[in-house]
Protein backbone atom coordinates (compact mmCIF):
# COMPACT_ATOMS: atom_id res chain seq x y z
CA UNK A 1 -13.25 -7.26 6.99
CA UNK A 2 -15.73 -10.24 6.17
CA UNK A 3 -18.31 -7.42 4.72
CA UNK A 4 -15.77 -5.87 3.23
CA UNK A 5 -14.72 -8.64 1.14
CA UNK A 6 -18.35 -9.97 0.42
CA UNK A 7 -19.15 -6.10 -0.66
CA UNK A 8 -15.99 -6.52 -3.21
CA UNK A 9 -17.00 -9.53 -4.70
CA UNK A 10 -20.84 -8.64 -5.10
CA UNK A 11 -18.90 -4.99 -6.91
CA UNK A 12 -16.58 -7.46 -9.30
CA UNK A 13 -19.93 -9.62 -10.16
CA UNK A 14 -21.81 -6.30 -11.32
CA UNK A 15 -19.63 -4.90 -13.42
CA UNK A 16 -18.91 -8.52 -14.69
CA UNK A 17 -22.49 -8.38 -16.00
CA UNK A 18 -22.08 -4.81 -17.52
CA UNK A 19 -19.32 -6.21 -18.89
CA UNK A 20 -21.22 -8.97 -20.95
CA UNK A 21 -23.49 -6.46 -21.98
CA UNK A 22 -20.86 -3.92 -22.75
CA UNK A 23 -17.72 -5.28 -23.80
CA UNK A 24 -16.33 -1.93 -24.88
CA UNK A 25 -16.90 -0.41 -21.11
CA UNK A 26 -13.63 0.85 -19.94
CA UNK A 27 -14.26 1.89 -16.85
CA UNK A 28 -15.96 -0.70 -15.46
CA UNK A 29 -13.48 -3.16 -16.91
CA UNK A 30 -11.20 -1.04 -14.79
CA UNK A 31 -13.56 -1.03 -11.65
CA UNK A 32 -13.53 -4.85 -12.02
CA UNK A 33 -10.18 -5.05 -11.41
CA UNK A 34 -9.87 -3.10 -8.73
CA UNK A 35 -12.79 -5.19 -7.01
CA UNK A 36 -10.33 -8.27 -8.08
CA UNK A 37 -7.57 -6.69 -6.16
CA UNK A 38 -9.31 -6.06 -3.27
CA UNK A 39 -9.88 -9.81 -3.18
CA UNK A 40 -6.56 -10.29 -3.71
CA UNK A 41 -6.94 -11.57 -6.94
CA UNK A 42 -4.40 -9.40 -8.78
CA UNK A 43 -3.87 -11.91 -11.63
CA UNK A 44 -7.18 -11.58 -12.84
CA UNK A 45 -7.03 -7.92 -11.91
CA UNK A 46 -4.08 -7.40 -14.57
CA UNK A 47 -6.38 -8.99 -17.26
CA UNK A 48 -9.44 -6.40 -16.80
CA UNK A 49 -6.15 -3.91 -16.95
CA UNK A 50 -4.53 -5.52 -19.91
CA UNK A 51 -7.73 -6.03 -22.04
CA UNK A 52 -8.42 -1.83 -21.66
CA UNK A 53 -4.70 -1.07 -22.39
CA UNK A 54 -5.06 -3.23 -25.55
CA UNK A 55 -7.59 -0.95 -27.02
CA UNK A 56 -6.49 2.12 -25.26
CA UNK A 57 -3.26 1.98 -24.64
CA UNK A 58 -2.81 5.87 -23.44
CA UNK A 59 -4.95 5.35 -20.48
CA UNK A 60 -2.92 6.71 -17.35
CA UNK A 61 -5.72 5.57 -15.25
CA UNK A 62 -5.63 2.21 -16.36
CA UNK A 63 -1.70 2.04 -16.31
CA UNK A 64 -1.44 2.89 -12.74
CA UNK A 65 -4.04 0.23 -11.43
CA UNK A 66 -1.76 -2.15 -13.53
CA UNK A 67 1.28 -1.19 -11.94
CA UNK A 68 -0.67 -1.67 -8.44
CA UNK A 69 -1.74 -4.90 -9.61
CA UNK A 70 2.22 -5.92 -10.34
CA UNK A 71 2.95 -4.12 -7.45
CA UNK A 72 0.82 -7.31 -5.49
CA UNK A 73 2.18 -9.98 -7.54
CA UNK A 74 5.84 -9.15 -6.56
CA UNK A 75 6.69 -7.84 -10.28
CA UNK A 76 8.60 -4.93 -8.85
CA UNK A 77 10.74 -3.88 -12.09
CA UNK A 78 7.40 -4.49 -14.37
CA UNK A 79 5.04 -2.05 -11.85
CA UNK A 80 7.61 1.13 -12.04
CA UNK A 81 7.43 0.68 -15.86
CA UNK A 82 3.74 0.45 -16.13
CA UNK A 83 4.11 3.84 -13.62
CA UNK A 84 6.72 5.17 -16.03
CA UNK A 85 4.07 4.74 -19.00
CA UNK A 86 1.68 6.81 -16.88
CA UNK A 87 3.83 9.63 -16.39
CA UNK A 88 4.89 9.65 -20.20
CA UNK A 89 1.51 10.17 -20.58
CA UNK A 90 0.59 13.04 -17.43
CA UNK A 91 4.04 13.76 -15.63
CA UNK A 92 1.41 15.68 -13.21
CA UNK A 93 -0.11 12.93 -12.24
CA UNK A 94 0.30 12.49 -8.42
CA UNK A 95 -1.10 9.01 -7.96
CA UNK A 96 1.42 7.82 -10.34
CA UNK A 97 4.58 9.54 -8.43
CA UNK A 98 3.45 8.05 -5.40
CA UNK A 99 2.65 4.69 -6.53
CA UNK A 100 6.15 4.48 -8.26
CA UNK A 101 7.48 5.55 -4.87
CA UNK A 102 6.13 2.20 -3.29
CA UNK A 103 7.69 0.12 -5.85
CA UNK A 104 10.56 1.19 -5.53
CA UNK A 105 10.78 0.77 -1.71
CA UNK A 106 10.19 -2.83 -2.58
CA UNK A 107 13.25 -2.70 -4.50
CA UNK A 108 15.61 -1.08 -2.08
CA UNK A 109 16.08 1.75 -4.17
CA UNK A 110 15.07 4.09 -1.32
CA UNK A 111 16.63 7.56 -3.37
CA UNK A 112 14.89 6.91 -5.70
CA UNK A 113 11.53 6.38 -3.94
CA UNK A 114 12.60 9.54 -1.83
CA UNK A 115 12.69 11.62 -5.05
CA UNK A 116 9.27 9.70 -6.59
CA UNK A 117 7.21 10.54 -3.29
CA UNK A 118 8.33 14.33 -3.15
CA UNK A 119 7.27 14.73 -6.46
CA UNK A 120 3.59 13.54 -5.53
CA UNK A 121 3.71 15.95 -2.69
CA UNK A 122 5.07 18.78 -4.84
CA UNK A 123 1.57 18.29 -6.42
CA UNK A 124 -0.92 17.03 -4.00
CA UNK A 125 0.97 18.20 -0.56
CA UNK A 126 -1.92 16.56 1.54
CA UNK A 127 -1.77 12.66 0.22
CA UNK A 128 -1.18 10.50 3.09
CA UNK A 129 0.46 7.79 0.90
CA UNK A 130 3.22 9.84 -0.29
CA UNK A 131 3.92 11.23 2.99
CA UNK A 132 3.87 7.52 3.96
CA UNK A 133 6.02 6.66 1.07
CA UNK A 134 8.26 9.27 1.95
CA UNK A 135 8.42 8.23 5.80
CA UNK A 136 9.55 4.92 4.24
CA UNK A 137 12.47 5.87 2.16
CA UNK A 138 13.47 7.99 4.89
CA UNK A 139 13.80 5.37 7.61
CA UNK A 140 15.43 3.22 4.78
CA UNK A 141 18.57 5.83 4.51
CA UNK A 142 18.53 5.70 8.25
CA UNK A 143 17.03 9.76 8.62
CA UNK A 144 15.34 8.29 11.22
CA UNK A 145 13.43 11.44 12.49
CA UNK A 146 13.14 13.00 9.41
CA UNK A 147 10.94 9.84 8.91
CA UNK A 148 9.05 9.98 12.31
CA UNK A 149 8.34 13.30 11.47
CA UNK A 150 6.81 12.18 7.90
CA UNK A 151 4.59 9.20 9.15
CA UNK A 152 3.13 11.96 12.06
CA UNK A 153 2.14 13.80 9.00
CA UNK A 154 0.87 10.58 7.05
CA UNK A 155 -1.50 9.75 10.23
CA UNK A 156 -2.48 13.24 10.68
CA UNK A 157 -3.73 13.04 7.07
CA UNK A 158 -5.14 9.34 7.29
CA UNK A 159 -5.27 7.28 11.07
CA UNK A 160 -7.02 4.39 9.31
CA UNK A 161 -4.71 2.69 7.30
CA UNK A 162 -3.03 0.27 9.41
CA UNK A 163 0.77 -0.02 7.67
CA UNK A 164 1.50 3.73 8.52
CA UNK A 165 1.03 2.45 12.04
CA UNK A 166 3.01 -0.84 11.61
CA UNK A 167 5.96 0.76 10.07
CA UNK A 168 5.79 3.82 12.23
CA UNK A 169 6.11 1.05 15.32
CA UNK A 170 8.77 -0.93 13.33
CA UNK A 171 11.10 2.23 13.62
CA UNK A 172 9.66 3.38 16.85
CA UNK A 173 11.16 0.08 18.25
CA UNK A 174 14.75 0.43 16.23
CA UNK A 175 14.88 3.48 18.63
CA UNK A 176 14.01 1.64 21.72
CA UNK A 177 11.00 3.56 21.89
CA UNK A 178 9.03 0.38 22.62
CA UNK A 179 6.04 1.78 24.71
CA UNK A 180 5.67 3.96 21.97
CA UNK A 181 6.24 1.19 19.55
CA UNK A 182 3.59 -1.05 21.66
CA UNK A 183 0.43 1.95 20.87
CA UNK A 184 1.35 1.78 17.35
CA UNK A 185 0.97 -1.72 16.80
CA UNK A 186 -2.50 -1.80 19.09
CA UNK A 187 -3.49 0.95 16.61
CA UNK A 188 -3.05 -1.45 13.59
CA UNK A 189 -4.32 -3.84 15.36
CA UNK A 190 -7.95 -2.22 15.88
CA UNK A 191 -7.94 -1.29 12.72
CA UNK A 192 -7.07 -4.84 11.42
CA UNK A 193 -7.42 -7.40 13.92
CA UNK A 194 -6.31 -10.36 11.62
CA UNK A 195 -3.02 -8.45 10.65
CA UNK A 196 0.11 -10.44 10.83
CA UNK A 197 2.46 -8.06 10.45
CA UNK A 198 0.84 -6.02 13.20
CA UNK A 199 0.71 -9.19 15.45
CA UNK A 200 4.58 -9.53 15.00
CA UNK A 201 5.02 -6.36 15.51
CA UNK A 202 3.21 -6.14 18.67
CA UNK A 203 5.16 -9.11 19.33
CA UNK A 204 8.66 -7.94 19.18
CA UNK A 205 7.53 -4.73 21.03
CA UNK A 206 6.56 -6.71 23.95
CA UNK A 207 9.43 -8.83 23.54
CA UNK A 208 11.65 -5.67 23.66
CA UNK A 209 9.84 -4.63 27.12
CA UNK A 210 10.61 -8.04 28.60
CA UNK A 211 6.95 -8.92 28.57
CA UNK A 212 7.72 -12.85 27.25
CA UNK A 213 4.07 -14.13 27.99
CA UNK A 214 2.81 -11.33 25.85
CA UNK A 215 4.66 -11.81 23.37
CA UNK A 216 4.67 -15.48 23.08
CA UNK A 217 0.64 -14.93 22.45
CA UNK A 218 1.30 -12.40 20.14
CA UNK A 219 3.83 -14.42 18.10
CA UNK A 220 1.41 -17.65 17.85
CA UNK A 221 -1.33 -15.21 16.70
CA UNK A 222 0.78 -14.36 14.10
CA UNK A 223 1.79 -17.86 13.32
CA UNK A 224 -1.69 -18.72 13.06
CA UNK A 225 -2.76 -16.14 10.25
């Protein structure tokens, strides 16, 4: 994760210095920010965003990393406009669909999201995060294995991002599957070691099995992130 991060930062430092020399370089104002957000730095992210949608305001590429970017600051109702924008522009475009689908799981509007992630799967029927977006607003509405059946298909497609696992183990436990539940949240876990909502997860799961030792661990790991 450490070389991750310090791969990021070197990333947002070079196009920083294209930048200087070329002010008018969209796209790596654009691959700035997404450097910025994978430091969790979406503020500044928004700016490299905001300062290409100022001169080019029809870019769907650049409206969708904003809406990702207001997606991490918790501007829920401001990141399914700037996906709106996008799809005024290309109504094709499957990133955007899907994208808009996560925001509006944030927002409990879980229909909605259900209708948003189909529509990135009517186009691209293979992108993990729509069939994760889709497992999402599914176990929302309570179609509980309607969405078990959607986050298979979201790990068949992608086993290494560790939320799909997380939330697959969140409803894996509402259905007292907790053994189950347990592997799910050990997969996040090697994925992401440093994962709190894994670590709670795991938590609960061994809490659920009457494992209290375990689970005490797990909880203080948590607590400690």
């Amino acid at each position: 994760a450490l070389a991750k991060l310090d791969r990021a930062q070197d990333a947002a430092a070079a196009f920083e210095r294209v930048l200087a020399r070329e002010p008018d370089n969209f796209d790596a104002a654009l691959q700035r920010g997404l450097q910025l957000i994978a430091l969790k730095r979406a503020a500044d992210a928004l700016v490299c965003f905001d300062s290409v949608l100022a001169r080019a305001p029809g870019r769907t590429d650049a409206l969708i990393l904003r809406g990702k970017a207001l997606i991490d600051l918790e501007r829920y109702d401001d990141a399914v406009a700037a996906f709106d924008a996008a799809l005024a522009q290309d109504e094709g475009d499957a990133t955007a669909w899907s994208n808009r689908a996560s925001a509006l799981l944030h927002l409990k509007r879980s229909d909605e999201a259900l209708e948003s992630a189909d529509r990135a799967l009517a186009i691209e029927p293979q992108r993990a995060d729509a069939w994760h977006n889709r497992a999402s607003a599914l176990s929302n509405s309570e179609r509980r294995e309607e969405a078990l059946a959607a986050f298979e298909k979201a790990l068949t497609l992608n086993r290494d991002n560790p939320l799909t696992w997380i939330n697959r183990g969140d409803l894996l436990n509402v259905l007292d599957r907790h053994e189950a539940a347990l592997a799910d949240f050990e997969a996040a876990l090697a994925i992401d070691p440093r994962n709190a909502e894994a670590l709670s997860g795991h938590a609960r799961a061994f809490q659920d099995l009457k494992h209290f030792p375990e689970a005490a661990v797990e909880a203080e790991n948590a607590l400690a992130i």
